[in-house]
Protein backbone atom coordinates (compact mmCIF):
# COMPACT_ATOMS: atom_id res chain seq x y z
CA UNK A 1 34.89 85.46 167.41
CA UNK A 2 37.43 83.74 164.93
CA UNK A 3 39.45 84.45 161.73
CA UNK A 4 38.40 82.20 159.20
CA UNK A 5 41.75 81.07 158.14
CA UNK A 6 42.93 80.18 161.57
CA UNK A 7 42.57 76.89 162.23
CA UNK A 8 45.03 74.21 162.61
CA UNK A 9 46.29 71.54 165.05
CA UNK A 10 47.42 72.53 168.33
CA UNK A 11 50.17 70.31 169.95
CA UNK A 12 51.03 72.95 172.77
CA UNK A 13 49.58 76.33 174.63
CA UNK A 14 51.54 79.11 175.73
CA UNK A 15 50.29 81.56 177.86
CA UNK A 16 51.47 85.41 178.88
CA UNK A 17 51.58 85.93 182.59
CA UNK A 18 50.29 89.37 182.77
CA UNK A 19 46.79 90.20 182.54
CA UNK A 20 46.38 86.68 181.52
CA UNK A 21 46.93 84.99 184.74
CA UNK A 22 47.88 87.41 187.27
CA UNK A 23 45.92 90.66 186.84
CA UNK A 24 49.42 92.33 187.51
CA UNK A 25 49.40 95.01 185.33
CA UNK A 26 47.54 97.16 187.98
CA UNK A 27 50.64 96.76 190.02
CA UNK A 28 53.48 97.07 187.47
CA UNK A 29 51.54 100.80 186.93
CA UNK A 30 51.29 101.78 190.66
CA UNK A 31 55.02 101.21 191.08
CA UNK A 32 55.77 102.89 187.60
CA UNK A 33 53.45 106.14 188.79
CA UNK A 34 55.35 105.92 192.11
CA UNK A 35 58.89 105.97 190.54
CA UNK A 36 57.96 108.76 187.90
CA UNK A 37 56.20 110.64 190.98
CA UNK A 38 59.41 110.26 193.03
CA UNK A 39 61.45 111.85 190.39
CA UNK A 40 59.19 114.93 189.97
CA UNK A 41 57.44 113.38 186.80
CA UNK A 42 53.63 112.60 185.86
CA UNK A 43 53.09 108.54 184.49
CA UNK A 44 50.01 108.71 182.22
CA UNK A 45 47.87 105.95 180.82
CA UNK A 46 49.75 106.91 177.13
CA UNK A 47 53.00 105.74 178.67
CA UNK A 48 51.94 102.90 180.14
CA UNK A 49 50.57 101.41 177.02
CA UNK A 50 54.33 102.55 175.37
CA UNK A 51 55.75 99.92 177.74
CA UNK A 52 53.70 97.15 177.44
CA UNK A 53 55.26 94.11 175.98
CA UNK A 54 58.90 95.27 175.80
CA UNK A 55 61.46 92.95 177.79
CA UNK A 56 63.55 94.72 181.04
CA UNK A 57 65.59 96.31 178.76
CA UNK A 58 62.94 98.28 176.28
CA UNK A 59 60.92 99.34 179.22
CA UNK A 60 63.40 100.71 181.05
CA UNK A 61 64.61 102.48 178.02
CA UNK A 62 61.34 103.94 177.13
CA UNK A 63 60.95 105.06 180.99
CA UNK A 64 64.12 106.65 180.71
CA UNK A 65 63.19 108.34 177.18
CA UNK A 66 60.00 109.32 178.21
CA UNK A 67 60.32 110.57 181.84
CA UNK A 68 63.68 112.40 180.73
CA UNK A 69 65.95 110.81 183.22
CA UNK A 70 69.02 110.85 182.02
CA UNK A 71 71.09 111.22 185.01
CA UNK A 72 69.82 107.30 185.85
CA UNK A 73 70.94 104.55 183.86
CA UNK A 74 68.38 102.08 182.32
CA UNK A 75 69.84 99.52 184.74
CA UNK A 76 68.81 101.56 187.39
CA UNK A 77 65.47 102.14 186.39
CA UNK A 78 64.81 98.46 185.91
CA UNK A 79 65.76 97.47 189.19
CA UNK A 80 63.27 99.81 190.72
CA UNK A 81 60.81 98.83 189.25
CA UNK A 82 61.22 95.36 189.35
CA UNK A 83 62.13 95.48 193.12
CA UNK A 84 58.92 97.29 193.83
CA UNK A 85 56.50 94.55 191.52
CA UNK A 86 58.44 91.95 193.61
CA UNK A 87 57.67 94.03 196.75
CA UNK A 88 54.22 93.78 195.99
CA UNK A 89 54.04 89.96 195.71
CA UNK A 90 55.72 89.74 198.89
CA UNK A 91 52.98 92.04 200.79
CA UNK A 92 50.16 91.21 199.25
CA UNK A 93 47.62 88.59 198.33
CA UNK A 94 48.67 87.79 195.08
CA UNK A 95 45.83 88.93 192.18
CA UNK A 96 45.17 85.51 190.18
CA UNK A 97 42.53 85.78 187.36
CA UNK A 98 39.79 83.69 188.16
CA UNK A 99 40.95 80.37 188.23
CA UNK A 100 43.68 80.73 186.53
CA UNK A 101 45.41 77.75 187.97
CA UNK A 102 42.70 75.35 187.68
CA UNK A 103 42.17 76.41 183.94
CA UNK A 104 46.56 75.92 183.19
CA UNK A 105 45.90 72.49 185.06
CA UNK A 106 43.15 71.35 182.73
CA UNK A 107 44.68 72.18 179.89
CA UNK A 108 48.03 70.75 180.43
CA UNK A 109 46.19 67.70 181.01
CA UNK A 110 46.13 67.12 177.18
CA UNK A 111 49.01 69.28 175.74
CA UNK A 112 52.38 70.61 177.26
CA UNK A 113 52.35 74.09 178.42
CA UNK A 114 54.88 77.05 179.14
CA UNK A 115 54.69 80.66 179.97
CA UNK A 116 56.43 83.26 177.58
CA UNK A 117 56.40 86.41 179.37
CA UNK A 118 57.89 90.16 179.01
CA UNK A 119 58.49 90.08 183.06
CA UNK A 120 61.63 90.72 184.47
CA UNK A 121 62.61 86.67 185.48
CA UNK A 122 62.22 87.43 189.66
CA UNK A 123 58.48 88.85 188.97
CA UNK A 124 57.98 85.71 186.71
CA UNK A 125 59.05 83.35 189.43
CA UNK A 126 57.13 85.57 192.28
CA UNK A 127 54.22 85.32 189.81
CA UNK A 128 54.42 81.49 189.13
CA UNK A 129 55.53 80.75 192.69
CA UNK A 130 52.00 82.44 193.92
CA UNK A 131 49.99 80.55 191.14
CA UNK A 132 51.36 77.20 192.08
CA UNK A 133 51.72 76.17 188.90
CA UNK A 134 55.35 75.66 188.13
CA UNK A 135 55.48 72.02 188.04
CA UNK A 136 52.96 72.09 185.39
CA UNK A 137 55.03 74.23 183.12
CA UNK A 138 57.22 72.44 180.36
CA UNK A 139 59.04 75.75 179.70
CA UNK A 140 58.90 79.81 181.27
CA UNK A 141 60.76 81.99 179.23
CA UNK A 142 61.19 85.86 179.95
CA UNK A 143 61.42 88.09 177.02
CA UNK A 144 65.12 89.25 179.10
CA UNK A 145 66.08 86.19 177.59
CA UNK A 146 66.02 87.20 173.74
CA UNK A 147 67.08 89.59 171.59
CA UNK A 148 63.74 91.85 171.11
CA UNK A 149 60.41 92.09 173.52
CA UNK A 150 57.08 91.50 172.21
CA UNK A 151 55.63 92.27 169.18
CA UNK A 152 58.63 90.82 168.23
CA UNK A 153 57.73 86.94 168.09
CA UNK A 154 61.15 86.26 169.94
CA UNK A 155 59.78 84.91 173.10
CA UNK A 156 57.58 82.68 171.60
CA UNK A 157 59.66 80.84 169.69
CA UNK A 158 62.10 80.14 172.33
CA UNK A 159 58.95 78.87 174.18
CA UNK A 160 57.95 76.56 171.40
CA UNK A 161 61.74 75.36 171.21
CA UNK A 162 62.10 74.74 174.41
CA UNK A 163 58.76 72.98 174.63
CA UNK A 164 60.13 71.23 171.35
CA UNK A 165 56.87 71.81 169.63
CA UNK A 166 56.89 73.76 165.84
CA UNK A 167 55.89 77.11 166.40
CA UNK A 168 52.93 76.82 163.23
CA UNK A 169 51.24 74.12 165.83
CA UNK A 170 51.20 76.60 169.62
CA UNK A 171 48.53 77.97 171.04
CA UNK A 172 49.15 81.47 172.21
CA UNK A 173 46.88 83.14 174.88
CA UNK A 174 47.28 86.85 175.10
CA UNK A 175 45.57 89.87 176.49
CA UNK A 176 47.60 92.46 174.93
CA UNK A 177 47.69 94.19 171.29
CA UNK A 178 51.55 93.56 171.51
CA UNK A 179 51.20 90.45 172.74
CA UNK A 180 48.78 89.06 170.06
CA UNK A 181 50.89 90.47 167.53
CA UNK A 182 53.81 88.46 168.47
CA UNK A 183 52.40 85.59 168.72
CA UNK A 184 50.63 86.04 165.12
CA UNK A 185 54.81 87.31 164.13
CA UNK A 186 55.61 84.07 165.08
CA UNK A 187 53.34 82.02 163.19
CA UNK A 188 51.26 80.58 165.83
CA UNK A 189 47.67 81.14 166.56
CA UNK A 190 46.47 83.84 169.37
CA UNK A 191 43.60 83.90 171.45
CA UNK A 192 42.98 86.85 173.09
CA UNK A 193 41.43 86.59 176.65
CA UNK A 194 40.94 90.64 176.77
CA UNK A 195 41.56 91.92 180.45
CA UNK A 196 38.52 93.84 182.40
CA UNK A 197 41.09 95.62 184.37
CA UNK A 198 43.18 96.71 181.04
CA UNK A 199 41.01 96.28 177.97
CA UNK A 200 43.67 95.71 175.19
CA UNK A 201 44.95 98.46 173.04
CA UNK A 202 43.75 99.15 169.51
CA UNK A 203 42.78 96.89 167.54
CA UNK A 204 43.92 93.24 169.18
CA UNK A 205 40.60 91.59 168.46
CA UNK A 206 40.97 92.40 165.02
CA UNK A 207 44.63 90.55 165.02
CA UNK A 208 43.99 87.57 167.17
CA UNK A 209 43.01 84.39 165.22
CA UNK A 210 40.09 84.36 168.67
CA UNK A 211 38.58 86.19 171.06
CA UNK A 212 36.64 84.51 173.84
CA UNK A 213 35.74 85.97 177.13
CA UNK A 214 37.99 84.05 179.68
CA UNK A 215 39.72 81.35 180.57
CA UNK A 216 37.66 79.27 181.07
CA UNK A 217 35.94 79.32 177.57
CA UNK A 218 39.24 78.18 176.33
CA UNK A 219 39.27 75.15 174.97
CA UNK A 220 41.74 74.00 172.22
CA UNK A 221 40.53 70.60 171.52
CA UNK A 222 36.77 72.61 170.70
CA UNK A 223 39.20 75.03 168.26
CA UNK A 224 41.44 72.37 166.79
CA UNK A 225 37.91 70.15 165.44
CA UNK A 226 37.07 73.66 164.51
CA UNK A 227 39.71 73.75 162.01
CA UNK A 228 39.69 70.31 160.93
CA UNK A 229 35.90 71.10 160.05
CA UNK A 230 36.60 74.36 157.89
């Protein structure tokens, strides 16, 4: 599925990590549920979803907010949870989508490449570190590293600067409702790659610019004639 009015050259892709490469989000929510349950506090599916896309500092507020801890500071709920998704990288196998790898590889065979994630920077390493792909990348930005989490379009255009690529010619690849939206805030065009584990919220295929099924039915050269052709 495709917007009509989406098309136009793509110079670079930028991917998310989570639930885009690394079917992480599974984890990030069993060490959330842990924390909350370790402070005498339920974590439902509705606050999940409230945290999803926000950098460190958002999430942790909204845990905070939400789980009424105010005898912890945000910086203290950050590093929990962060510790315990590193944790988890450390112990187990580490939960690549697909081929994840394979499909970065072949498409940074024709256009640079970078990550723009909401991760805390140490999960993004762990994360990259397990895919093997970090000598592919020409750029991994975490959202810790701007002013505003996603939907804001802030991490994406420090990707495309870094990448040195105008933002109006990036691919973004999302899996996320708040993720498509920043990418579409930024000017680029999305394709959302929805996640089996956890289906996007609302109404992301509505948003994105494309939809297709995974990653490997990406192809941006097959979108790009696309939009030369409308």
């Amino acid at each position: 599925m495709s917007r009509a009015n989406a098309g136009r050259r793509i110079d670079a892709v930028i991917f998310d990590l989570d639930g885009v490469l690394v079917d992480s989000e599974g984890w990030w929510n069993d060490v959330r549920i842990a924390f909350a349950r370790a402070h005498g506090r339920p974590w439902t599916a509705d606050d999940q979803h409230a945290v999803m896309g926000g950098n460190s500092r958002e999430w942790a507020t909204t845990m905070r907010e939400r789980l009424g801890l105010e005898h912890l500071t945000v910086e203290e709920i950050e590093a929990a949870v962060v510790d315990g998704v590193v944790r988890m990288y450390a112990a187990r196998p580490s939960p690549v989508i697909d081929d994840a790898p394979g499909e970065v590889r072949r498409i940074a065979a024709t256009r640079p490449v970078a990550i723009a994630s909401s991760s805390h920077p140490r999960v993004i390493a762990a994360a990259v570190a397990a895919l093997g792909i970090a000598d592919m990348m020409g750029a991994i930005v975490s959202s810790d590293e701007v002013a505003r989490g996603k939907p804001a379009p802030d991490v994406y255009l420090a990707a495309a600067a870094r990448l040195g690529v105008s933002a109006d010619r990036c691919l973004v690849v999302e899996d996320s409702l708040n993720g498509v939206r920043a990418g579409r805030a930024a000017g680029m065009t999305v394709v959302l790659v929805p996640n089996a584990s956890v289906p996007p919220a609302g109404n992301a295929r509505d948003v994105a610019d494309h939809v297709v099924p995974s990653l490997a039915a990406l192809d941006p050269d097959t979108l790009e004639r696309d939009a030369v052709a409308g």
